[in-house]
C-alpha atoms as a PDB file:
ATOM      1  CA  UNK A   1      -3.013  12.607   9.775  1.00  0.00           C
ATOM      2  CA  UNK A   2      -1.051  13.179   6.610  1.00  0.00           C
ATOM      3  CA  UNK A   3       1.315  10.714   7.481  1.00  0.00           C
ATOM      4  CA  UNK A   4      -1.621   7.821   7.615  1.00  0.00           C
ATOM      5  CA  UNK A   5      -2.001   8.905   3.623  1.00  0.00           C
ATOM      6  CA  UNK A   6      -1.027   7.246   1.145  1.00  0.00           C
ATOM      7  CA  UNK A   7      -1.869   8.600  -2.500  1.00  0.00           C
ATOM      8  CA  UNK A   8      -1.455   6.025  -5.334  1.00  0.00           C
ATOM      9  CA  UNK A   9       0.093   7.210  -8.667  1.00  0.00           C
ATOM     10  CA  UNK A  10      -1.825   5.081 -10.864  1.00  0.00           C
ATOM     11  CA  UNK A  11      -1.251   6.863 -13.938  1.00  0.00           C
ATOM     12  CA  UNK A  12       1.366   5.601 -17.012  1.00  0.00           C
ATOM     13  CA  UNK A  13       3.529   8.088 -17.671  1.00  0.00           C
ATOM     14  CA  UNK A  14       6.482  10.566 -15.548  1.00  0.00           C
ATOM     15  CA  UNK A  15       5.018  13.147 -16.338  1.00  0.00           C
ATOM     16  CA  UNK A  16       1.621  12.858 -14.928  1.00  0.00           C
ATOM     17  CA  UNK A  17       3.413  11.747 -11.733  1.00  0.00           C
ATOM     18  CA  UNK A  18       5.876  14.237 -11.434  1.00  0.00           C
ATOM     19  CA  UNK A  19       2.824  16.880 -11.486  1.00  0.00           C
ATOM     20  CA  UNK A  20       0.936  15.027  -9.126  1.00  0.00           C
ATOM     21  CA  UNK A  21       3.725  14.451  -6.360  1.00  0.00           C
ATOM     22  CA  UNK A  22       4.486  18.276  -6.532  1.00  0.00           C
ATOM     23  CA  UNK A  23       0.793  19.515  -6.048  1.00  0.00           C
ATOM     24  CA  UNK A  24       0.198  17.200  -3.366  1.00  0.00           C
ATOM     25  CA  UNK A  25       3.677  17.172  -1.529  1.00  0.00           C
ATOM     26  CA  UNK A  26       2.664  19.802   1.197  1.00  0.00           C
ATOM     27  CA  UNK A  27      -0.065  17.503   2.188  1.00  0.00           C
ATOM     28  CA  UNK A  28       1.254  13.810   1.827  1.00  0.00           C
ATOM     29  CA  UNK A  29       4.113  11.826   2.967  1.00  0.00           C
ATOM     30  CA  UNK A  30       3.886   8.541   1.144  1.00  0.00           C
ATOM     31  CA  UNK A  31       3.290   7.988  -2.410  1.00  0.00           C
ATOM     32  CA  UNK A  32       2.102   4.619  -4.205  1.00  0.00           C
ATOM     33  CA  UNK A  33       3.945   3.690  -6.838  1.00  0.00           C
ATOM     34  CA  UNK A  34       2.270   0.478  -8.334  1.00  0.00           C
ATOM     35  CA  UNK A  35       2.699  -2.068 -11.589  1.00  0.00           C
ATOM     36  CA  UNK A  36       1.876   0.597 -14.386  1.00  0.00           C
ATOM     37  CA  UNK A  37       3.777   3.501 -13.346  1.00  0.00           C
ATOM     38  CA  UNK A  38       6.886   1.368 -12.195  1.00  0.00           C
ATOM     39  CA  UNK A  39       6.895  -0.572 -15.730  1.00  0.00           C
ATOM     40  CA  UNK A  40       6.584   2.946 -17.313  1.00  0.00           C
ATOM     41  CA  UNK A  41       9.510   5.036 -15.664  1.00  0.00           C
ATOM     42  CA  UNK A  42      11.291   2.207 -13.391  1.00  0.00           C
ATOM     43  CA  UNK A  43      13.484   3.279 -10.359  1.00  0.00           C
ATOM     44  CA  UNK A  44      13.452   6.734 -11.579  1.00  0.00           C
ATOM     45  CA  UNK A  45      10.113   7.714 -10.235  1.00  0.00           C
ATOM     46  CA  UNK A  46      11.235   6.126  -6.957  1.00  0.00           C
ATOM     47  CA  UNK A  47      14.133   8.331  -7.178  1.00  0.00           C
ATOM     48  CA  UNK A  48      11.887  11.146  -7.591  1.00  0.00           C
ATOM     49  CA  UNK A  49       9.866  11.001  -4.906  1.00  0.00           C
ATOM     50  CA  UNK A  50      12.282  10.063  -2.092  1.00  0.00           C
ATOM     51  CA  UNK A  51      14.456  13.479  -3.549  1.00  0.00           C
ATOM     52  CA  UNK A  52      11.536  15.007  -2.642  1.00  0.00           C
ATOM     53  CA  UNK A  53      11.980  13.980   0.597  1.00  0.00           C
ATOM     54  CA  UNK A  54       8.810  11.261   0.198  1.00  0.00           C
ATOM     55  CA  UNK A  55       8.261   8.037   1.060  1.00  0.00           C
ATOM     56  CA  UNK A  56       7.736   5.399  -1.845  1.00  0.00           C
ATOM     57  CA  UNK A  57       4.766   2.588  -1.098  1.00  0.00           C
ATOM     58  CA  UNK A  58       6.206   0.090  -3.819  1.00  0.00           C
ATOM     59  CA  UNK A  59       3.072  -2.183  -4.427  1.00  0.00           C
ATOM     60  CA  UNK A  60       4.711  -4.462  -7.234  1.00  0.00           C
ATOM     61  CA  UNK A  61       2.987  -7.453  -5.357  1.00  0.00           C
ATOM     62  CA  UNK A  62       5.751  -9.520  -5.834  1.00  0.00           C
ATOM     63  CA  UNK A  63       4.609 -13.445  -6.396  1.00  0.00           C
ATOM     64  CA  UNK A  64       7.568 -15.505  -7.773  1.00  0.00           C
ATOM     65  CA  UNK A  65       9.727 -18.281  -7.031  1.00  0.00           C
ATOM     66  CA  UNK A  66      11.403 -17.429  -3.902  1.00  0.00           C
ATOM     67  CA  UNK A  67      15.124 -16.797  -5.314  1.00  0.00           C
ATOM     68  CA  UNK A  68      13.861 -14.131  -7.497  1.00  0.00           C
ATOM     69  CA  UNK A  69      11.300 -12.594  -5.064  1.00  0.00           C
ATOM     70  CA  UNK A  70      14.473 -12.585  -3.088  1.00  0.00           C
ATOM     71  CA  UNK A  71      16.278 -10.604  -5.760  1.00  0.00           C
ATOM     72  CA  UNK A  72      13.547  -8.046  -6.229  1.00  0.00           C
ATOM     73  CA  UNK A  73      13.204  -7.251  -2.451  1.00  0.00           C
ATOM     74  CA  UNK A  74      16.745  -6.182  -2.844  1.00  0.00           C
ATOM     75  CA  UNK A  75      16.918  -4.249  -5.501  1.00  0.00           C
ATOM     76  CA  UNK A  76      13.406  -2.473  -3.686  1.00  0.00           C
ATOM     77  CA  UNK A  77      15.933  -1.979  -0.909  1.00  0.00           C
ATOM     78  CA  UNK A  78      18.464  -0.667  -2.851  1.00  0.00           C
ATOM     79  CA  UNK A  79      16.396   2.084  -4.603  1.00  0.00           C
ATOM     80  CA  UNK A  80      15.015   3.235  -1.073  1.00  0.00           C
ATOM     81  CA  UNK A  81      11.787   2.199  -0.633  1.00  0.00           C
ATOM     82  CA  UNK A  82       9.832   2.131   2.090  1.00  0.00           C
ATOM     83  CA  UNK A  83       7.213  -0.117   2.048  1.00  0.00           C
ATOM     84  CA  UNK A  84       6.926  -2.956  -0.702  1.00  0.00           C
ATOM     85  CA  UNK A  85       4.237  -5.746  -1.634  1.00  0.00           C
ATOM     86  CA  UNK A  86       4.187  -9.587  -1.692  1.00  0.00           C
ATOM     87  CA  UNK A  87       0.976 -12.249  -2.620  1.00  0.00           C
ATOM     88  CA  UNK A  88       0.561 -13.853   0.315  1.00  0.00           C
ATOM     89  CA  UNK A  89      -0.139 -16.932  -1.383  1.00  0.00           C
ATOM     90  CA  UNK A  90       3.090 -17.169  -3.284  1.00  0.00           C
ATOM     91  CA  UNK A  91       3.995 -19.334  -0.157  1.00  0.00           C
ATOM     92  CA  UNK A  92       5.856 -18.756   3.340  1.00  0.00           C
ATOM     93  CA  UNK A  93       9.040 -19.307   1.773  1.00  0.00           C
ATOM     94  CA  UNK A  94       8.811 -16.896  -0.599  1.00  0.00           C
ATOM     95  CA  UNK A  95       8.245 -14.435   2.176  1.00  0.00           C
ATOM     96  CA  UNK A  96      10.886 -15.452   4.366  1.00  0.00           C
ATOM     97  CA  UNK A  97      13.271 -15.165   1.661  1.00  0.00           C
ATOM     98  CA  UNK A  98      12.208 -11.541   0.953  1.00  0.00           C
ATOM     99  CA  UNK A  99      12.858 -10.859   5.091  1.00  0.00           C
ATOM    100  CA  UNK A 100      16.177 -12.844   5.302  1.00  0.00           C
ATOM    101  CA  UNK A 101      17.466 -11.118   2.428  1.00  0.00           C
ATOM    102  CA  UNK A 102      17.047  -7.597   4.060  1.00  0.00           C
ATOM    103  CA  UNK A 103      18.698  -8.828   7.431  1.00  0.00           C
ATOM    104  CA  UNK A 104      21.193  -6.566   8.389  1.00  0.00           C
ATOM    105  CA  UNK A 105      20.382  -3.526   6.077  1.00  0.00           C
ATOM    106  CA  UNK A 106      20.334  -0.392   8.127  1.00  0.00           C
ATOM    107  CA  UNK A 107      17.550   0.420   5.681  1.00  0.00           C
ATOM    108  CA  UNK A 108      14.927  -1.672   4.245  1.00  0.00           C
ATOM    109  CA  UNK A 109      11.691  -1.682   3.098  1.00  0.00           C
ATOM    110  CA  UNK A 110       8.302  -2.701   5.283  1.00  0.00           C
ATOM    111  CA  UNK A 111       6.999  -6.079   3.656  1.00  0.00           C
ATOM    112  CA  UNK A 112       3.291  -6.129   3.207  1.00  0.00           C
ATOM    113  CA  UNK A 113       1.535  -9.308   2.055  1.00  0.00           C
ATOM    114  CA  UNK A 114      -1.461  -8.873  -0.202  1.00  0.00           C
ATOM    115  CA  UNK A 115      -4.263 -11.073   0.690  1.00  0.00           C
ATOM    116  CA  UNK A 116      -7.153 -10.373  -1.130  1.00  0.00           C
ATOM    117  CA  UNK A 117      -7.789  -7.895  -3.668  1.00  0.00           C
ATOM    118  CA  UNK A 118     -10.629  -5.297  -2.817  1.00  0.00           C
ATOM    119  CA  UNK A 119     -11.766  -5.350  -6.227  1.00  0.00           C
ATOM    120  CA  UNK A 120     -12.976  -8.790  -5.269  1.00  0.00           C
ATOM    121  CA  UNK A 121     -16.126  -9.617  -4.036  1.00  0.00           C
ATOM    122  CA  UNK A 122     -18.002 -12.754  -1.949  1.00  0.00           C
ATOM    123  CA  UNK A 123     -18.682 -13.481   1.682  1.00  0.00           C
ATOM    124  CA  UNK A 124     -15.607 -15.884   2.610  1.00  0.00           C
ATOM    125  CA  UNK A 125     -13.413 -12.871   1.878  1.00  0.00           C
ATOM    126  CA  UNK A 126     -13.147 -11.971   5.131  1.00  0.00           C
ATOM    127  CA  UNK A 127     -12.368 -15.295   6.579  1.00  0.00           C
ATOM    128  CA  UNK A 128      -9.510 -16.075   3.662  1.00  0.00           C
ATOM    129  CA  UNK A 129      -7.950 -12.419   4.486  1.00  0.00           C
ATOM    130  CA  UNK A 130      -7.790 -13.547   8.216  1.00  0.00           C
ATOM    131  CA  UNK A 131      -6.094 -17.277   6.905  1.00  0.00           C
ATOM    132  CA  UNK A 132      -4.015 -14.963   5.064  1.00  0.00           C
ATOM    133  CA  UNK A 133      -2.845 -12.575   7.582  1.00  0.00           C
ATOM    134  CA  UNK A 134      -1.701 -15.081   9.718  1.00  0.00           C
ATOM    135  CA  UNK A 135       0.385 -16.720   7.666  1.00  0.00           C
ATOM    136  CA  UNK A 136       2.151 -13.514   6.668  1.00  0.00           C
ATOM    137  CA  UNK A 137       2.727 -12.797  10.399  1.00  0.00           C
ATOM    138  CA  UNK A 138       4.126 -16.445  10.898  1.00  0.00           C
ATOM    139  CA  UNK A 139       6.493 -15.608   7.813  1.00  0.00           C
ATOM    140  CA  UNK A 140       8.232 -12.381   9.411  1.00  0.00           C
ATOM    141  CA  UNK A 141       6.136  -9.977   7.550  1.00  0.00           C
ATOM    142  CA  UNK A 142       5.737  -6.500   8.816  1.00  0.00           C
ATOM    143  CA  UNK A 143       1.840  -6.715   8.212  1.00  0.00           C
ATOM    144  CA  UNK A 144      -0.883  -6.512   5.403  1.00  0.00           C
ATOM    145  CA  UNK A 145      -2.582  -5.299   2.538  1.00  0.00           C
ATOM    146  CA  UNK A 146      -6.518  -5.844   3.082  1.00  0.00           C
ATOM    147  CA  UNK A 147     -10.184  -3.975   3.151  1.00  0.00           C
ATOM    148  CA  UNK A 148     -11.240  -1.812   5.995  1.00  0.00           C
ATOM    149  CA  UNK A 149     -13.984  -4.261   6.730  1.00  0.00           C
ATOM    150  CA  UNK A 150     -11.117  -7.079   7.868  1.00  0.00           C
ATOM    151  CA  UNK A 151      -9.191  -4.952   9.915  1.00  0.00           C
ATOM    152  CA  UNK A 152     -10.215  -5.229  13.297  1.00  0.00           C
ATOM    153  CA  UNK A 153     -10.437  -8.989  13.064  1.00  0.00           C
ATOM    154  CA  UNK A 154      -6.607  -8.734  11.481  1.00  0.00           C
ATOM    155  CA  UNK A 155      -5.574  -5.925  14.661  1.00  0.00           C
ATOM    156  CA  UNK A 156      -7.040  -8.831  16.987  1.00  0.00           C
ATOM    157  CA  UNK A 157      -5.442 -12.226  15.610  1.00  0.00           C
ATOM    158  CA  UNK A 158      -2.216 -10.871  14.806  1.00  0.00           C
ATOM    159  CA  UNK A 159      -1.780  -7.977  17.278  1.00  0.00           C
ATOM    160  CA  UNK A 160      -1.500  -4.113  17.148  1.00  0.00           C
ATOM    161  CA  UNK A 161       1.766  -3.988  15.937  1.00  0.00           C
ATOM    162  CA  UNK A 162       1.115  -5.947  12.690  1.00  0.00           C
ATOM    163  CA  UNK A 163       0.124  -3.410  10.000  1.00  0.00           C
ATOM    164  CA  UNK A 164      -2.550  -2.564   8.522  1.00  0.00           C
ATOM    165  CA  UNK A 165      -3.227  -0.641   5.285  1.00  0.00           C
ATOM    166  CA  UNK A 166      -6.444  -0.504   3.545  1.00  0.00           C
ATOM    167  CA  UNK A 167      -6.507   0.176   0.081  1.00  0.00           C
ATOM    168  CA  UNK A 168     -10.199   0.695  -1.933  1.00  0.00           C
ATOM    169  CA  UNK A 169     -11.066   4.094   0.162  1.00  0.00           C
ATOM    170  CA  UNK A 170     -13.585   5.854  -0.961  1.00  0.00           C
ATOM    171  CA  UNK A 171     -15.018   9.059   0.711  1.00  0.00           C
ATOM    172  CA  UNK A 172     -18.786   9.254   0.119  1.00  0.00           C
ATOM    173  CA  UNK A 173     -18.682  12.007  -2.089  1.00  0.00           C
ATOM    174  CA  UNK A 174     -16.737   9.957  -4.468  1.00  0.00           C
ATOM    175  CA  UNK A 175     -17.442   7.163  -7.250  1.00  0.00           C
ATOM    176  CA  UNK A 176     -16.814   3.790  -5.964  1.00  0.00           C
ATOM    177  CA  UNK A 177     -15.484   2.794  -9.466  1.00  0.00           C
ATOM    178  CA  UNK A 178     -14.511  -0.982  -9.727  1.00  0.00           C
ATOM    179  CA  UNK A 179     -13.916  -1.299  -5.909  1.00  0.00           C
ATOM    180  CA  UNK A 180     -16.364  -3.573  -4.168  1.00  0.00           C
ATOM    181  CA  UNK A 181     -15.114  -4.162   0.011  1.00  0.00           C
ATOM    182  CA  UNK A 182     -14.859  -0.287   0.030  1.00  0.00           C
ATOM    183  CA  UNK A 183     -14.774   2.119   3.497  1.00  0.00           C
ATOM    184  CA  UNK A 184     -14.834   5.548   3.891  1.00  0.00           C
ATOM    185  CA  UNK A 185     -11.175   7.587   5.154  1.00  0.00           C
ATOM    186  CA  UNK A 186     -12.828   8.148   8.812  1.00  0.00           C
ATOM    187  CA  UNK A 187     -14.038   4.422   8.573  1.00  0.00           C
ATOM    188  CA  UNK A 188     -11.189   2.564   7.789  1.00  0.00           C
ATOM    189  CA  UNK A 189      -8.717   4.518  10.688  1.00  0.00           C
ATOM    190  CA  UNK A 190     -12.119   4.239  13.409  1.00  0.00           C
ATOM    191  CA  UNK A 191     -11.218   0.432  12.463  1.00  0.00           C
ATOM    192  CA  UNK A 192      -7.797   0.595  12.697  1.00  0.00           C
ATOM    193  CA  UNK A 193      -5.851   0.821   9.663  1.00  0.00           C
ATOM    194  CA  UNK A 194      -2.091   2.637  10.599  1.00  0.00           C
ATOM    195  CA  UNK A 195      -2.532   3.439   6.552  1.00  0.00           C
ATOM    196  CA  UNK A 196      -5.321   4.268   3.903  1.00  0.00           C
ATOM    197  CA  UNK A 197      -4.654   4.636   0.537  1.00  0.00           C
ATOM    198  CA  UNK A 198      -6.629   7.055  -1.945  1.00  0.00           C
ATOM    199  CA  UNK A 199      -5.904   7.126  -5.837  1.00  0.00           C
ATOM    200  CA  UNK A 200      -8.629   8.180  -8.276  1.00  0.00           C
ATOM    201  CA  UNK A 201     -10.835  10.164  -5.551  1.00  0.00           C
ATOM    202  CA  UNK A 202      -7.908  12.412  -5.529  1.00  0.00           C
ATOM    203  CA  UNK A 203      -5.452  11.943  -8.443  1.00  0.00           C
ATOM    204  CA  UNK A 204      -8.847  12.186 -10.765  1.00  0.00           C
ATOM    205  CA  UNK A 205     -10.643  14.916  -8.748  1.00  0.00           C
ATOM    206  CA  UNK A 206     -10.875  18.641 -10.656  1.00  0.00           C
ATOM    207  CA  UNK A 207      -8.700  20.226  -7.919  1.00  0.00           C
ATOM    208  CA  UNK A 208      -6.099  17.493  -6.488  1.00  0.00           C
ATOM    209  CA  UNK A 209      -5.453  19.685  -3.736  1.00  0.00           C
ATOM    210  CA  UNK A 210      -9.202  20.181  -2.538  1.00  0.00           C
ATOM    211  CA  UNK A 211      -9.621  16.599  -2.586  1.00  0.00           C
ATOM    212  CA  UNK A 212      -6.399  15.547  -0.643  1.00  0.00           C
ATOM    213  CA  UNK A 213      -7.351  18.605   1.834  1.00  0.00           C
ATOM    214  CA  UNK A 214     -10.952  17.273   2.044  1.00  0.00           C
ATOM    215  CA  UNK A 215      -9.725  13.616   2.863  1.00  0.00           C
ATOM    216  CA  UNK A 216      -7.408  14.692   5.749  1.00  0.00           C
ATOM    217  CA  UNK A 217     -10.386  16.399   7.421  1.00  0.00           C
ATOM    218  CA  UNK A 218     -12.579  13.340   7.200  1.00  0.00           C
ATOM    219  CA  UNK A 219      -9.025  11.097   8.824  1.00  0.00           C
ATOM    220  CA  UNK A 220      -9.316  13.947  11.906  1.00  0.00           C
END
């Protein structure tokens, strides 16, 4: 279950990280490495954690004109990482110029389209994440970034082999902090999700360890 784990480094400095992703290595395989910590350190926390023998979730939610979406995915590639983020709505170009542009690499990164953010809240969420999802699929995209609560209806339009990786987990002992479509761990894999990721329930929790050990009991 570690491997369906995916602990986000949302904090701003190397440091912080570097402590982090050597507590918790025993226990998790992927590590998120989003906006603030990538514009702090750059590729060298990337480099970090895949010498640790990691895998690197680069959410950078890249939404750009297509040539330089293009150019990012590559340099992504380049630096090793395994799965990296794209707004859905910066167009199906965009997207298929991040998948032709990684044709032929022996390794590449998973694209992920972000639909819509689970900080977000309103009832035709669910129905724009499905519009969403299918346009990612249609675009070559390996799958998407969405709530727990869209999942199943994702798993069903677009098939099981479309991805699926819910962000905005929060176990019930935890804060739900400025989340609002939020599941709990054993919720959002019942549903479906091949991922889940967990930041401040465990990167802000007294004991880091306890908390990561506590999650992979509720994923079993």
């Amino acid at each position: 279950m570690k491997n369906k784990l995916i602990v986000a480094l949302d904090v701003n400095s190397f440091k912080k990280a570097k402590k982090l992703i050597d507590e918790l290595s025993p226990y998790v395989s992927v590590f998120k490495v989003g906006n603030e910590l990538f514009t702090t350190c750059g590729p060298k926390i990337v480099n970090y954690i895949n010498n640790k023998k990691k895998k690197v979730f680069l959410d950078l939610k890249l939404f750009d004109i297509p040539n330089t979406v293009k150019g990012a995915t590559l340099a992504a590639a380049q630096h090793g990482a395994f799965m990296l983020t794209l707004h859905v709505i910066g167009g199906a170009d965009m997207m298929k110029e991040a998948r032709e542009v990684l044709k032929g690499r022996k390794r590449k990164p998973l694209l992920l389209g972000v639909t819509v953010l689970t900080s977000a809240a309103g009832k035709g969420a669910t129905k724009w994440v499905g519009k969403l999802a299918l346009v990612a699929k249609k675009s070559g995209l390996n799958g998407i970034v969405c709530s727990a609560k869209e999942t199943k209806a994702i798993k069903k339009a677009c098939g099981k082999d479309f991805l699926v990786i819910n962000p905005g987990i929060r176990p019930a002992w935890a804060a739900k902090n400025d989340q609002k479509r939020v599941a709990t761990p054993a919720e959002a894999v019942k549903s479906g999700a091949n991922f889940i990721v967990v930041g401040r329930p465990i990167t802000q929790a007294k004991n880091v360890i306890t908390a990561a050990k506590r999650i992979l009991r509720e994923l079993k």
